[in-house]
C-alpha atoms as a PDB file:
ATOM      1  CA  UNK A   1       3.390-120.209  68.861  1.00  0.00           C
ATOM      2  CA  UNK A   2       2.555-121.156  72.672  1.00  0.00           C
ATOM      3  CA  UNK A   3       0.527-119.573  74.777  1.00  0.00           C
ATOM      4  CA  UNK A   4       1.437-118.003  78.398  1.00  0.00           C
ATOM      5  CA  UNK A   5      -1.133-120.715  79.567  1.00  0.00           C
ATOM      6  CA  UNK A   6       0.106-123.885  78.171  1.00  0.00           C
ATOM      7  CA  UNK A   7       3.747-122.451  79.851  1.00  0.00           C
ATOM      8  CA  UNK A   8       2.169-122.058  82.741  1.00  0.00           C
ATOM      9  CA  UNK A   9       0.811-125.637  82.390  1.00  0.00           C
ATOM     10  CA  UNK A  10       3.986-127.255  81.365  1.00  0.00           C
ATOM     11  CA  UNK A  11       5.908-125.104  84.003  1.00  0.00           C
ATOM     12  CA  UNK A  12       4.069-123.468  86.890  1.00  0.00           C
ATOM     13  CA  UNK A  13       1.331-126.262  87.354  1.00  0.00           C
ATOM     14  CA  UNK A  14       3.796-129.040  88.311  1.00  0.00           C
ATOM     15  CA  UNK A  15       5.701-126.688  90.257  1.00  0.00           C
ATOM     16  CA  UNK A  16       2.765-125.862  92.089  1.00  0.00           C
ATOM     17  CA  UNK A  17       1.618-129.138  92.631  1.00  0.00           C
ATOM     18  CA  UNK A  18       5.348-130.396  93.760  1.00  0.00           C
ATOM     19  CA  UNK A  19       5.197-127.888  96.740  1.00  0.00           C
ATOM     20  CA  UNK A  20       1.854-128.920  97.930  1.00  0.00           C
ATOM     21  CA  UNK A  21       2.465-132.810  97.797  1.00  0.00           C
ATOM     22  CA  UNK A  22       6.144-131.757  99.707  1.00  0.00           C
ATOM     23  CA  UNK A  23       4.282-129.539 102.249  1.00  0.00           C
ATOM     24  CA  UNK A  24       1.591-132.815 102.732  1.00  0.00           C
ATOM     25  CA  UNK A  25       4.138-135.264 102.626  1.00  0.00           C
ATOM     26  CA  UNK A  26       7.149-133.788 105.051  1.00  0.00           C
ATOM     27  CA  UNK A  27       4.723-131.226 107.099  1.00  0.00           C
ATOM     28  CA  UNK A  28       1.672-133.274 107.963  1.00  0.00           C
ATOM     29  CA  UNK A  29       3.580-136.714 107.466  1.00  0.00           C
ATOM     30  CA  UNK A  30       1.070-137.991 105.159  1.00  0.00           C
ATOM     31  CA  UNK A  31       2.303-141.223 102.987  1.00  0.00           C
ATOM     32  CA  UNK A  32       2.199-140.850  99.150  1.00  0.00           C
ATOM     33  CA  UNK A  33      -0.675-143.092  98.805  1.00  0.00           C
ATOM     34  CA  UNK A  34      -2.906-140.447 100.764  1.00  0.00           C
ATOM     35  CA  UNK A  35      -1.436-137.299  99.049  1.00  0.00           C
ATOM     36  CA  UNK A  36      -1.943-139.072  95.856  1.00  0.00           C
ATOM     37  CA  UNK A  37      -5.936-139.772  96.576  1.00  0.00           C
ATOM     38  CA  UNK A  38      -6.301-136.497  98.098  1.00  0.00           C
ATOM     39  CA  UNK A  39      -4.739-134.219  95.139  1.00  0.00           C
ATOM     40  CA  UNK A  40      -5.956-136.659  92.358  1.00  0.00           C
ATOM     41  CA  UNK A  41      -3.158-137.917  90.628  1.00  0.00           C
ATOM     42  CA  UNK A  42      -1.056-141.361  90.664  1.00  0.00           C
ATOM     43  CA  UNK A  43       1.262-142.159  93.659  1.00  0.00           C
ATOM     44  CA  UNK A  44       4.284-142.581  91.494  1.00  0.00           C
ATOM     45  CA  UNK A  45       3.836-138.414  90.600  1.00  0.00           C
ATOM     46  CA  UNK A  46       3.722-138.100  94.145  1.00  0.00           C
ATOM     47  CA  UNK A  47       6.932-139.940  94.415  1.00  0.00           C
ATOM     48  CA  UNK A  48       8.962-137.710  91.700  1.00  0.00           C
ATOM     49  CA  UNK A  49       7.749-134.683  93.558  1.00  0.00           C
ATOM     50  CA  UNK A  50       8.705-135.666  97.148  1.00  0.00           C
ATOM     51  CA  UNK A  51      12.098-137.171  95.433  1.00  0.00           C
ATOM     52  CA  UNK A  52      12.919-134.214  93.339  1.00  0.00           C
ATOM     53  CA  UNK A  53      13.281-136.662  90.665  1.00  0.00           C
ATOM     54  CA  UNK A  54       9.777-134.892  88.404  1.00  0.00           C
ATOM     55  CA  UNK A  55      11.400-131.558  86.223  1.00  0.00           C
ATOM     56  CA  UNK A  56      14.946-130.210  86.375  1.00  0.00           C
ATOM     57  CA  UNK A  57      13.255-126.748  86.229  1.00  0.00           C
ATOM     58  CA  UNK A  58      10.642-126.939  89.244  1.00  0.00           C
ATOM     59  CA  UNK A  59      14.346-125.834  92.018  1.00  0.00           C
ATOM     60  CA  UNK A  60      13.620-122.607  89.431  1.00  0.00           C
ATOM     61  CA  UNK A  61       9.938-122.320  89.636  1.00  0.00           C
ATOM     62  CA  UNK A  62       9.565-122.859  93.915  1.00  0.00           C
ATOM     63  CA  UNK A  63      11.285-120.159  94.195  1.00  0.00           C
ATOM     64  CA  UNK A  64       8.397-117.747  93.165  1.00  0.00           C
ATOM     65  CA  UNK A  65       7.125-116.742  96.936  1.00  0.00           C
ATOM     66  CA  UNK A  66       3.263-116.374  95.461  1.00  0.00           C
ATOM     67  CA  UNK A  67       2.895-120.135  94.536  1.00  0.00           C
ATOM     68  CA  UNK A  68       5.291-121.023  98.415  1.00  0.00           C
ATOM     69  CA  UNK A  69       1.932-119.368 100.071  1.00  0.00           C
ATOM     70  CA  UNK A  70      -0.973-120.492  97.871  1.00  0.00           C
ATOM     71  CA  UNK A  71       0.800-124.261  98.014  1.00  0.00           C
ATOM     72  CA  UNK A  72       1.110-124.107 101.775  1.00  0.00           C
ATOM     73  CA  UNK A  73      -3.065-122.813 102.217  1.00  0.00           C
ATOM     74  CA  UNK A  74      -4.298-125.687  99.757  1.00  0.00           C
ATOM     75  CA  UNK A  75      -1.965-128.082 101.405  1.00  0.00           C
ATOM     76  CA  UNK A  76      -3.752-127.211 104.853  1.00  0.00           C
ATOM     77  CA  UNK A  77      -7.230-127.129 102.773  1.00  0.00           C
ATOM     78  CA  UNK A  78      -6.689-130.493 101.456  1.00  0.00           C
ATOM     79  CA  UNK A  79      -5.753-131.804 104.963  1.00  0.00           C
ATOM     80  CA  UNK A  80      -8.986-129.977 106.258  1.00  0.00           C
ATOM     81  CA  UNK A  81     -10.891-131.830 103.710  1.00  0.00           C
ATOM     82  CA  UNK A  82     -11.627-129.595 101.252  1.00  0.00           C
ATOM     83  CA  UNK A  83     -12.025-130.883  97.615  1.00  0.00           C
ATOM     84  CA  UNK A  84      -9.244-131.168  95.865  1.00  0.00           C
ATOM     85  CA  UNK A  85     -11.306-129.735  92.103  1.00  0.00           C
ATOM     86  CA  UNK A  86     -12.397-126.795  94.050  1.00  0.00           C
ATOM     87  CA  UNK A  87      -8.643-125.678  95.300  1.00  0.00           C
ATOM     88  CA  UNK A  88      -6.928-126.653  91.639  1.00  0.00           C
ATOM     89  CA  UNK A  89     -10.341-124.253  90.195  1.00  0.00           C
ATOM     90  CA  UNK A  90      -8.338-121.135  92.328  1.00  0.00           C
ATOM     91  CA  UNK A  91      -4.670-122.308  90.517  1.00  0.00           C
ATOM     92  CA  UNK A  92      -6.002-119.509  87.526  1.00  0.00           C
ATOM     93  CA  UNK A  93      -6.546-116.645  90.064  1.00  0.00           C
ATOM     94  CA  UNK A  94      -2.853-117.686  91.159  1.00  0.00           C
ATOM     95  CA  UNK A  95      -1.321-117.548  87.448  1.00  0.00           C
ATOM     96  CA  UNK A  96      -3.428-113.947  86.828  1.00  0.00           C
ATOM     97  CA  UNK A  97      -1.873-112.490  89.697  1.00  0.00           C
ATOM     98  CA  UNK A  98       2.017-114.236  88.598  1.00  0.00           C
ATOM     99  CA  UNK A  99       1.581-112.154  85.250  1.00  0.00           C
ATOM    100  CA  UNK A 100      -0.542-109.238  86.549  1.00  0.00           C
ATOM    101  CA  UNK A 101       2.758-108.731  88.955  1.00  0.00           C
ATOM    102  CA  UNK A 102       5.194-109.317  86.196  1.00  0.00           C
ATOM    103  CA  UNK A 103       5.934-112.545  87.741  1.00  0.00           C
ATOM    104  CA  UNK A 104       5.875-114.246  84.928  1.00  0.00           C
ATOM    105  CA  UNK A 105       5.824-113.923  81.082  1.00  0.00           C
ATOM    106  CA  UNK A 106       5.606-116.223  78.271  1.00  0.00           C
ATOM    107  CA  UNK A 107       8.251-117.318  76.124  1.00  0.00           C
ATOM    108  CA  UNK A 108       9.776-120.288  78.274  1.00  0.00           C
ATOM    109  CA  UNK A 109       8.276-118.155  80.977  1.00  0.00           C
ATOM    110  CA  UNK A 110      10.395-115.334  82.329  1.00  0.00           C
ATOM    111  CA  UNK A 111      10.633-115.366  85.632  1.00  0.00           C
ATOM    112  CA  UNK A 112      11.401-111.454  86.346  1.00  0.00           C
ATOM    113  CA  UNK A 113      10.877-110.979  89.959  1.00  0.00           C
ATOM    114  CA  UNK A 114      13.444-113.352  92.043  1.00  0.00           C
ATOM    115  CA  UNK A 115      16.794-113.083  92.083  1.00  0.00           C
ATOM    116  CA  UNK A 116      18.966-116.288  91.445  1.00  0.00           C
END
């Protein structure tokens, strides 16, 4: 038995994260190495995200027009120098409003909202 959460972890996280280091890397022109300092994690996951190369199933996840907004305000927080802890503490209000709106559900996580 999974939870919603550790969906949302395997799932929605990396999506999540994806946008923002695309949004850094093509918006503000930042180079991986930077991204990958400022959002704490290697360069090379930096590279599978800006590549499209990191999970067949984040073209499915983007999609969800919550995490497009929320990735494009950290993305501009992170640039602004905000801490990268504090904006990843906020990802939970994100995934409580994704299920509160029926965005999401468990069990390989649903997506009910977006049309394909």
């Amino acid at each position: 038995m999974k939870t919603v959460c550790e969906e949302v972890v395997k799932y929605v996280l990396p999506t999540y994260r994806s946008l923002i280091a695309k949004k850094l890397f093509n918006d503000y022109g930042l180079k991986q190495e930077e991204i990958s300092r400022m959002m704490g994690v290697s360069q090379a996951v930096i590279s599978y995200y800006v590549s499209n190369k990191r999970g067949k199933w984040i073209s499915k996840y983007e999609k969800i027009e919550l995490l497009q907004k929320e990735a494009e305000k950290a993305a501009k927080r992170l640039v602004n120098g905000e801490s990268s802890p504090k904006i990843a503490r906020e990802f939970c209000d994100i995934c409580k409003t994704l299920r509160a709106n029926n965005v999401i559900k468990g069990e390989e996580l649903v997506i009910t909202c977006n049309k394909e």
